[in-house]
Protein backbone atom coordinates (compact mmCIF):
# COMPACT_ATOMS: atom_id res chain seq x y z
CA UNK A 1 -54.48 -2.14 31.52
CA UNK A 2 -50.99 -3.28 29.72
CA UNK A 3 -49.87 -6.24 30.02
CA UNK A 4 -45.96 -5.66 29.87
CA UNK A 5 -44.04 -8.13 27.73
CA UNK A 6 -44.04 -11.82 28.71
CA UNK A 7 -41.39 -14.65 27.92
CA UNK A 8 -41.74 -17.22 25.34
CA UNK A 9 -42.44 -20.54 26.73
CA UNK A 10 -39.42 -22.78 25.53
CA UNK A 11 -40.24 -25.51 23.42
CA UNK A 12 -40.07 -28.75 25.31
CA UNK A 13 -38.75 -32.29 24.15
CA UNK A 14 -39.37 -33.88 27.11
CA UNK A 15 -40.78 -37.41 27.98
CA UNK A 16 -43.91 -37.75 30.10
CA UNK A 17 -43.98 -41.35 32.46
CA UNK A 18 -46.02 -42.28 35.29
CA UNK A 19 -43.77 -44.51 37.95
CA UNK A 20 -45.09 -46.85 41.09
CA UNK A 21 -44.60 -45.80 44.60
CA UNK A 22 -45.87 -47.62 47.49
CA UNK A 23 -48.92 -45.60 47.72
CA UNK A 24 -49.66 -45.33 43.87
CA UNK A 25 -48.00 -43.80 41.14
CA UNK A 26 -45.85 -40.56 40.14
CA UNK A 27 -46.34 -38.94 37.36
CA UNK A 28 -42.66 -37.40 35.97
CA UNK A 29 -41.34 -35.32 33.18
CA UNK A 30 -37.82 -36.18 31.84
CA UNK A 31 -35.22 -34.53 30.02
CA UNK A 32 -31.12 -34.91 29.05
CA UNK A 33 -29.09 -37.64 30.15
CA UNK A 34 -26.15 -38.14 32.72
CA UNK A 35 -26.25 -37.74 36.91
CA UNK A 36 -29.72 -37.95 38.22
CA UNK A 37 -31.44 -34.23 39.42
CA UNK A 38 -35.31 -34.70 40.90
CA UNK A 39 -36.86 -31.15 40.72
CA UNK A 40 -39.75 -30.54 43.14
CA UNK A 41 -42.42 -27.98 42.71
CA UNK A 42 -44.40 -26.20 45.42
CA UNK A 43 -47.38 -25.02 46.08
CA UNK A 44 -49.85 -24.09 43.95
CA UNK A 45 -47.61 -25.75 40.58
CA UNK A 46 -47.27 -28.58 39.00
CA UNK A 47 -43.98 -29.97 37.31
CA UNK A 48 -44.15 -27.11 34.54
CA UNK A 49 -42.77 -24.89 37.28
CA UNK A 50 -39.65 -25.91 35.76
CA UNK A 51 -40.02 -25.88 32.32
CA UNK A 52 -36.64 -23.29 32.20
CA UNK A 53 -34.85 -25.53 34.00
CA UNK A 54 -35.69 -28.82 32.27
CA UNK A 55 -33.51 -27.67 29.33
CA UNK A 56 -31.02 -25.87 30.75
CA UNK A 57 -29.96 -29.11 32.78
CA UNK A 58 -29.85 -30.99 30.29
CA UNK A 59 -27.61 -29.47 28.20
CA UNK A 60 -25.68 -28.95 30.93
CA UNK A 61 -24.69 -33.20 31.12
CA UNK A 62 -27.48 -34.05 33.48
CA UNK A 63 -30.94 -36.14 33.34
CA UNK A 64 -33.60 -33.69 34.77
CA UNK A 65 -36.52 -34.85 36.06
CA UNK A 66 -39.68 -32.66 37.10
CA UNK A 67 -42.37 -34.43 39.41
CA UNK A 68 -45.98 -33.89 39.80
CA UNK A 69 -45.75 -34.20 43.81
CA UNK A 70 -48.35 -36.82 45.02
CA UNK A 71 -51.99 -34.95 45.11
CA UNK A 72 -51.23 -32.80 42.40
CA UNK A 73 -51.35 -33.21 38.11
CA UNK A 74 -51.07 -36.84 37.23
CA UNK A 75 -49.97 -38.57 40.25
CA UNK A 76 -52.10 -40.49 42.72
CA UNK A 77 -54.46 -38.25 44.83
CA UNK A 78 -55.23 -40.42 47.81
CA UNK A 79 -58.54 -39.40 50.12
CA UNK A 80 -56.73 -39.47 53.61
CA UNK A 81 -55.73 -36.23 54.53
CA UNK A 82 -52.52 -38.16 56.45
CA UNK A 83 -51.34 -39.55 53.22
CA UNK A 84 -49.69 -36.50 52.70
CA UNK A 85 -47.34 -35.99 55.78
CA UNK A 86 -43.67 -35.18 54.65
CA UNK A 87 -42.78 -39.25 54.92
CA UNK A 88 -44.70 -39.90 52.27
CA UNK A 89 -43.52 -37.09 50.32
CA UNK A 90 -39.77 -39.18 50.81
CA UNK A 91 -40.97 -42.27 50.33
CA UNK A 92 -42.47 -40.91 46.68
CA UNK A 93 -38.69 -39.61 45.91
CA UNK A 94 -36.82 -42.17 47.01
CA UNK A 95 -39.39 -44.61 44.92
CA UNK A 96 -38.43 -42.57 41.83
CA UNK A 97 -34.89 -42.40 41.90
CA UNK A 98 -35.61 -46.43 42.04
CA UNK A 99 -38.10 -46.51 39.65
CA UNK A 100 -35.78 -44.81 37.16
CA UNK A 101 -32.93 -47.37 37.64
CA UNK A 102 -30.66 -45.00 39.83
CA UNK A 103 -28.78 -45.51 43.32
CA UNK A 104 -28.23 -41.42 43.59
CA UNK A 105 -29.85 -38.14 42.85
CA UNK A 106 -29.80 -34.68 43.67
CA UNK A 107 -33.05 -33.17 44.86
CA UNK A 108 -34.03 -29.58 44.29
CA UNK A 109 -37.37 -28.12 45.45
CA UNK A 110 -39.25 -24.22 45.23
CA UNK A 111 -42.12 -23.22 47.84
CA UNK A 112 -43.47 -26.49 49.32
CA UNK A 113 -41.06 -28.18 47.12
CA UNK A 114 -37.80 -27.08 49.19
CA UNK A 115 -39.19 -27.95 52.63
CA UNK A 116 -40.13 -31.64 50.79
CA UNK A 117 -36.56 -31.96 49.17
CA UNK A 118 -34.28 -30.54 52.48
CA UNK A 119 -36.49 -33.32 54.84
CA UNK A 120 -35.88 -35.79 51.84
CA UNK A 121 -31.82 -35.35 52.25
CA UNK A 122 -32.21 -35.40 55.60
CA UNK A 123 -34.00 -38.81 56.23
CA UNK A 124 -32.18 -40.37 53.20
CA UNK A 125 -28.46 -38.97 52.99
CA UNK A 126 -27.71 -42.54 51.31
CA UNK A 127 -29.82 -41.89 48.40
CA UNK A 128 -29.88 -38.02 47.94
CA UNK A 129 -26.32 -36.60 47.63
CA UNK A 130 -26.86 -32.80 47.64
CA UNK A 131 -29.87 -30.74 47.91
CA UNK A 132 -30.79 -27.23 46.78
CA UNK A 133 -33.66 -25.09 47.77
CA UNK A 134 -35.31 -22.32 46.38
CA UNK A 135 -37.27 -19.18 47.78
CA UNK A 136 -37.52 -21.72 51.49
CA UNK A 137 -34.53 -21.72 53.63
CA UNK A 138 -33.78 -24.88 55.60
CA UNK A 139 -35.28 -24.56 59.29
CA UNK A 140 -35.02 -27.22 61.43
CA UNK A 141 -38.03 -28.86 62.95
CA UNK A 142 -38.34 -27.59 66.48
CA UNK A 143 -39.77 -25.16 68.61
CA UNK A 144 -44.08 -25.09 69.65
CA UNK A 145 -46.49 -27.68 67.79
CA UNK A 146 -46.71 -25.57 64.05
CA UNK A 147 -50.81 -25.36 64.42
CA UNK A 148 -50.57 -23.35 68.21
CA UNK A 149 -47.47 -20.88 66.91
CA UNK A 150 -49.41 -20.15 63.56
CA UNK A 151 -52.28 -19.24 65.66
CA UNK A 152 -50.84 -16.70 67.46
CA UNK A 153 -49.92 -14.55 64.18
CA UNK A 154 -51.59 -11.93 62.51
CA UNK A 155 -54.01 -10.96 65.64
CA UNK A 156 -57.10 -10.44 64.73
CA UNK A 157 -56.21 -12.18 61.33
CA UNK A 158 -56.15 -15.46 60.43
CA UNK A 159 -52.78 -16.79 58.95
CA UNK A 160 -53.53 -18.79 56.15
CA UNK A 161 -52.39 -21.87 56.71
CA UNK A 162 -54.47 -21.73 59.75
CA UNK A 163 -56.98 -20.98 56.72
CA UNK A 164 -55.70 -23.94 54.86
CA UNK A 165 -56.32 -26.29 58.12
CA UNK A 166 -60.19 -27.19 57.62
CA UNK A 167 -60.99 -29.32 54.91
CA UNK A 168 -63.42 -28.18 52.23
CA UNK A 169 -62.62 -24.37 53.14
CA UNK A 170 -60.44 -23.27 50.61
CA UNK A 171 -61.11 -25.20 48.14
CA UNK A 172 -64.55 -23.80 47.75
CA UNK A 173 -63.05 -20.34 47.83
CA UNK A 174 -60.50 -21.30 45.19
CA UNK A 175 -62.30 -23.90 43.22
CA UNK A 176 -64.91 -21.32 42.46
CA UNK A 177 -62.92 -19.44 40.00
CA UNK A 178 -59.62 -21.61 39.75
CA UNK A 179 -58.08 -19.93 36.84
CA UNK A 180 -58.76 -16.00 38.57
CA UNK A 181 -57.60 -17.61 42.72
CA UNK A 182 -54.79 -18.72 40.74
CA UNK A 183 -53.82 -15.72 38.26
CA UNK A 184 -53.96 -13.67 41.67
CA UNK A 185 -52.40 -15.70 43.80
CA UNK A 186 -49.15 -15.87 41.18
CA UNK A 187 -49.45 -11.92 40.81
CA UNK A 188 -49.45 -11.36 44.58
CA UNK A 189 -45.96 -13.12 44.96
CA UNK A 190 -43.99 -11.74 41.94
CA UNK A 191 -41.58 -8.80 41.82
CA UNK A 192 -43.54 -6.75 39.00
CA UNK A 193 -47.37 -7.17 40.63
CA UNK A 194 -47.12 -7.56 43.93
CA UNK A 195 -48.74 -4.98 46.45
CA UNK A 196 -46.64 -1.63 46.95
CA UNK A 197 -45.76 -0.79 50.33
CA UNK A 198 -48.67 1.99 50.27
CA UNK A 199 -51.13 -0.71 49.10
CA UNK A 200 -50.21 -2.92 51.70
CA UNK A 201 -47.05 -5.38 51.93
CA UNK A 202 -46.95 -8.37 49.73
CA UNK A 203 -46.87 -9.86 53.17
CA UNK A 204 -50.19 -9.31 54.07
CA UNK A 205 -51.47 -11.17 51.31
CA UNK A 206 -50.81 -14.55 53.63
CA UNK A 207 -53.37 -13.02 56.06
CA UNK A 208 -57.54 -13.30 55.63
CA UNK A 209 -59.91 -11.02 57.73
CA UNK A 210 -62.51 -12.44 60.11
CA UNK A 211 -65.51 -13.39 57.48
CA UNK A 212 -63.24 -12.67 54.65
CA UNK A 213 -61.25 -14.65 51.87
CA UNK A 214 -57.42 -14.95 51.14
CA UNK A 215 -58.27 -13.99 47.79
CA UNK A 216 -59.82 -10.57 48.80
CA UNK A 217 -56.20 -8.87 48.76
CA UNK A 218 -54.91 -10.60 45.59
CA UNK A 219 -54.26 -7.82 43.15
CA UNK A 220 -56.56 -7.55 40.34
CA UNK A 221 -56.54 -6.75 36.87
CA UNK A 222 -52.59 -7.59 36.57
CA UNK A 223 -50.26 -10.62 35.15
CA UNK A 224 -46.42 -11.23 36.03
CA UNK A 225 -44.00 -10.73 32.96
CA UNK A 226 -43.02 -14.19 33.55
CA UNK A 227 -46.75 -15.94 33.24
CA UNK A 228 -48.15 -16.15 29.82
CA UNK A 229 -51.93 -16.80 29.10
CA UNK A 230 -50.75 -19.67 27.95
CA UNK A 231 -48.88 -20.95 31.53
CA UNK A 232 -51.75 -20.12 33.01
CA UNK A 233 -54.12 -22.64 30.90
CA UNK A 234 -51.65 -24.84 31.85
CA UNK A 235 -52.12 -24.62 35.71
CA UNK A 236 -55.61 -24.26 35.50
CA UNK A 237 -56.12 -26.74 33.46
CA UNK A 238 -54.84 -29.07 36.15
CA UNK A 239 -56.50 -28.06 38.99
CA UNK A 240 -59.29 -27.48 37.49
CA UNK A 241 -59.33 -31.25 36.49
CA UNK A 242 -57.74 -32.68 39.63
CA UNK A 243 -59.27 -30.22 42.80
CA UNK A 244 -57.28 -28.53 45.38
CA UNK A 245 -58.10 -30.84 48.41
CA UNK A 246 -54.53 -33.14 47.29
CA UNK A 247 -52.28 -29.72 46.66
CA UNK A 248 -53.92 -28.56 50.26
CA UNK A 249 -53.19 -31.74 52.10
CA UNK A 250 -49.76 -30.63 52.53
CA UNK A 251 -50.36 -27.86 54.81
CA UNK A 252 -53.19 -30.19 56.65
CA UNK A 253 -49.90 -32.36 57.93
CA UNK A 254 -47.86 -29.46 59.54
CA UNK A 255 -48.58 -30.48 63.17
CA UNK A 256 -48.12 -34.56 62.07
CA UNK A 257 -44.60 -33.66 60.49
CA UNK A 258 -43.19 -32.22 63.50
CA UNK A 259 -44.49 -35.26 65.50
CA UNK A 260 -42.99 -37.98 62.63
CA UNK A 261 -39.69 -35.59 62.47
CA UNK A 262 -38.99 -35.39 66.50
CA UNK A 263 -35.92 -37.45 66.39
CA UNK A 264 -34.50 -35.03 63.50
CA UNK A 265 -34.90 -32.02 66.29
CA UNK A 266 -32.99 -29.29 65.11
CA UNK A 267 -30.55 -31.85 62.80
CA UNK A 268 -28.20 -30.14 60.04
CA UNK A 269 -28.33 -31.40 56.89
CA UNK A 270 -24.75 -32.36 55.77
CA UNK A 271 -24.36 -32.55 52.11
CA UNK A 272 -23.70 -30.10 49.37
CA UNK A 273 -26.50 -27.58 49.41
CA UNK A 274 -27.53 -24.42 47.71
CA UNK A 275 -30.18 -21.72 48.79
CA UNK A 276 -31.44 -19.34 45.76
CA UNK A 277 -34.26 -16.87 47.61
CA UNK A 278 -35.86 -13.63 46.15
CA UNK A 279 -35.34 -10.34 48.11
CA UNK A 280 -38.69 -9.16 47.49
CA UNK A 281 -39.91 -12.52 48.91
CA UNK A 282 -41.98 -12.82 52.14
CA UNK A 283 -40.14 -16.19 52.62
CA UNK A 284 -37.16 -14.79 52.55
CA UNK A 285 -37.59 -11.90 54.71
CA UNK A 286 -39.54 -13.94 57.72
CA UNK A 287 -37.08 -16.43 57.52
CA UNK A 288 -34.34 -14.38 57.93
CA UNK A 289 -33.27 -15.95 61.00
CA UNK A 290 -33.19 -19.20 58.81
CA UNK A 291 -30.99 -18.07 56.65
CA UNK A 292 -28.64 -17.02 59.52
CA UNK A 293 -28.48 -20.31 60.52
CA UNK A 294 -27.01 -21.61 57.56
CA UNK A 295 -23.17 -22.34 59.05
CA UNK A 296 -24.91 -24.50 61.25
CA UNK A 297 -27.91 -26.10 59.96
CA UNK A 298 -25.94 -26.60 56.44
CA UNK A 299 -22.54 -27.13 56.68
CA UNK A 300 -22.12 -28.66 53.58
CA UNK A 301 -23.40 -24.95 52.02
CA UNK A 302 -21.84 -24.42 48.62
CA UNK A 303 -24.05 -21.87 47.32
CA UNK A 304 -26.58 -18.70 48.89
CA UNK A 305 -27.47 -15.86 46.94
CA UNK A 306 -30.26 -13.69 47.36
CA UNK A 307 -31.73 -11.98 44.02
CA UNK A 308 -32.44 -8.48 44.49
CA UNK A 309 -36.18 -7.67 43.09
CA UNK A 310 -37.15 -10.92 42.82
CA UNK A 311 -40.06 -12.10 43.94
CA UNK A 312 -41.42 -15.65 44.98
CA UNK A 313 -41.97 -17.60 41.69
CA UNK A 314 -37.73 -17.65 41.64
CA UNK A 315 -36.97 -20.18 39.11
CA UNK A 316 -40.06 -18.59 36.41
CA UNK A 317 -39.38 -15.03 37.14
CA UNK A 318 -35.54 -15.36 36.74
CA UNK A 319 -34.80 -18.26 34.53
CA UNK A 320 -31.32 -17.78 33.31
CA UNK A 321 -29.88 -16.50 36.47
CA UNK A 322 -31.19 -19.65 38.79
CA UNK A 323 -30.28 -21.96 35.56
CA UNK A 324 -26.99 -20.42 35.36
CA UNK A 325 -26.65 -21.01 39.47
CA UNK A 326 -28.07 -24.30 39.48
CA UNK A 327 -25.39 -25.18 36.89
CA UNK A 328 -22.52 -24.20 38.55
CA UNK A 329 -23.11 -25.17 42.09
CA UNK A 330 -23.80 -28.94 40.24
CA UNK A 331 -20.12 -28.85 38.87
CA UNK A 332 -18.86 -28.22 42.02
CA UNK A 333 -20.83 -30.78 43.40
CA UNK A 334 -20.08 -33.30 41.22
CA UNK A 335 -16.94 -32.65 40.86
């Protein structure tokens, strides 16, 4: 089948360090100088998620830095499924605005990466002075323990990060073919491959039969516009080196998050903020109520847009229009 046309990966001057947190090290990508930005990627990425952005930030005034969240790439991949509850996650951010001689930073996240960088301005408002999410809405902890309300969806389905709970399950369903799990897991999530309503909505890809395999309703044979051959070596590559048990241990803390984060029940989140989501996104659609939220979970809300045909993957799939966004709500937040 044709491939349609796919971007050019931009040519990256960037320097590669690794920095100590308390529980080992981080490994970072920098670019530009000027006010601190900490971009964190989601689930399953790696810093070069934001290889578009890198650039575009720093010629925009401002010192970009990409993370390789703990468990994934080259930072530290400890054993203990608990080291990767969402204090940890803070604790690693907080240690690299440090690390890289800086009192302040703006944190941005995608997937994964939003929920880490909205809890991250919420524990430390004295460090993080704005926040931005994209494709994840801010929803405050509350409501039943996450483990018993994911249980009840998708009847005689299993939702899958139910799926994602017992260790050693997924990763021998994705670590026997990394490069395919993740070429179809990308695909299912992006505007331009995702499932047609009369194959089945993209939202159904999050749900795996009794007996079955979340990878059994990937689409096959397809690649998004935005993923070359050659972004995919690059993901593979990692996991394929590092495992998926680190990149899986955040969805293995859901239930001890909402017990670390009782005392931030249903808290706003007070600085600047900016939500970027993808209309063709499941994210964006079951969150919807989320989103509704906004006047009073983020007050401080500069910036919402939804993109029309987008898909999941927001900041790959449309680079110049989330660069452009990013850019702009940063003056005003700076300013």
């Amino acid at each position: 089948m044709p491939q349609p046309a796919t971007p050019a990966t931009p040519a990256l001057d960037v320097r590669h360090r690794l920095v100590d947190v308390p529980e080992g090290r981080i490994h970072l990508v920098e670019q530009g100088a000027g006010p601190l930005v900490l971009l964190v990627h989601g689930f399953p990425e790696s810093w070069y998620s934001w290889r578009h952005q890198l650039p575009a930030l720093a010629a925009a005034g401002y010192r970009a830095v990409a993370i390789d969240v703990r468990g994934y790439g080259r930072s530290s991949k400890p054993a203990e499924v608990e080291a990767y509850r969402m204090l940890a996650h803070v604790a690693d951010n907080v240690a690299v605005v440090r690390a890289l001689g800086e009192e302040h930073a703006t944190v941005v996240g995608h997937d994964w990466g939003s929920t880490i960088a909205v809890n991250t301005a919420l524990l430390r408002p004295d460090v993080f002075t704005a926040v931005g999410m994209l494709s994840v809405p801010y929803a405050p902890r509350g409501g039943p323990r996450p483990t018993d309300a994911f249980a009840m969806m998708g009847g005689d389905e299993e939702f899958y990060v139910s799926y994602f709970q017992r260790p050693g399950r997924a990763e021998a369903e994705i670590e026997a073919d990394v490069r395919g799990w993740l070429a179809g897991f990308y695909a299912g999530l992006s505007a331009d491959t995702m499932p047609k309503e009369s194959e089945g909505a993209a939202g159904s890809l999050f749900f795996v039969p009794e007996g079955g395999r979340l990878r059994d309703r990937f689409p096959q044979g397809v690649r998004p516009s935005w993923l070359t051959e050659a972004d995919l070596d690059v993901y593979a590559g990692e996991f394929e080196r590092t495992g998926m048990a680190g990149a899986l241990g955040r969805y293995r803390n859901v239930d001890r998050d909402w017990s670390d984060l009782a005392a931030w029940d249903g808290a706003p989140i007070a600085q600047p903020s900016l939500f970027i989501g993808g209309g063709l996104d499941s994210s964006t659609t079951w969150m919807a109520d989320a989103i509704a939220a906004f006047p009073h979970t983020l007050p401080g809300l500069v910036t919402s847009r939804v993109l029309d045909g987008c898909g999941h993957w927001i900041q790959q799939e449309r680079p110049e229009e989330v660069n452009d966004m990013l850019t702009d709500w940063l003056e005003k937040t700076q300013s």
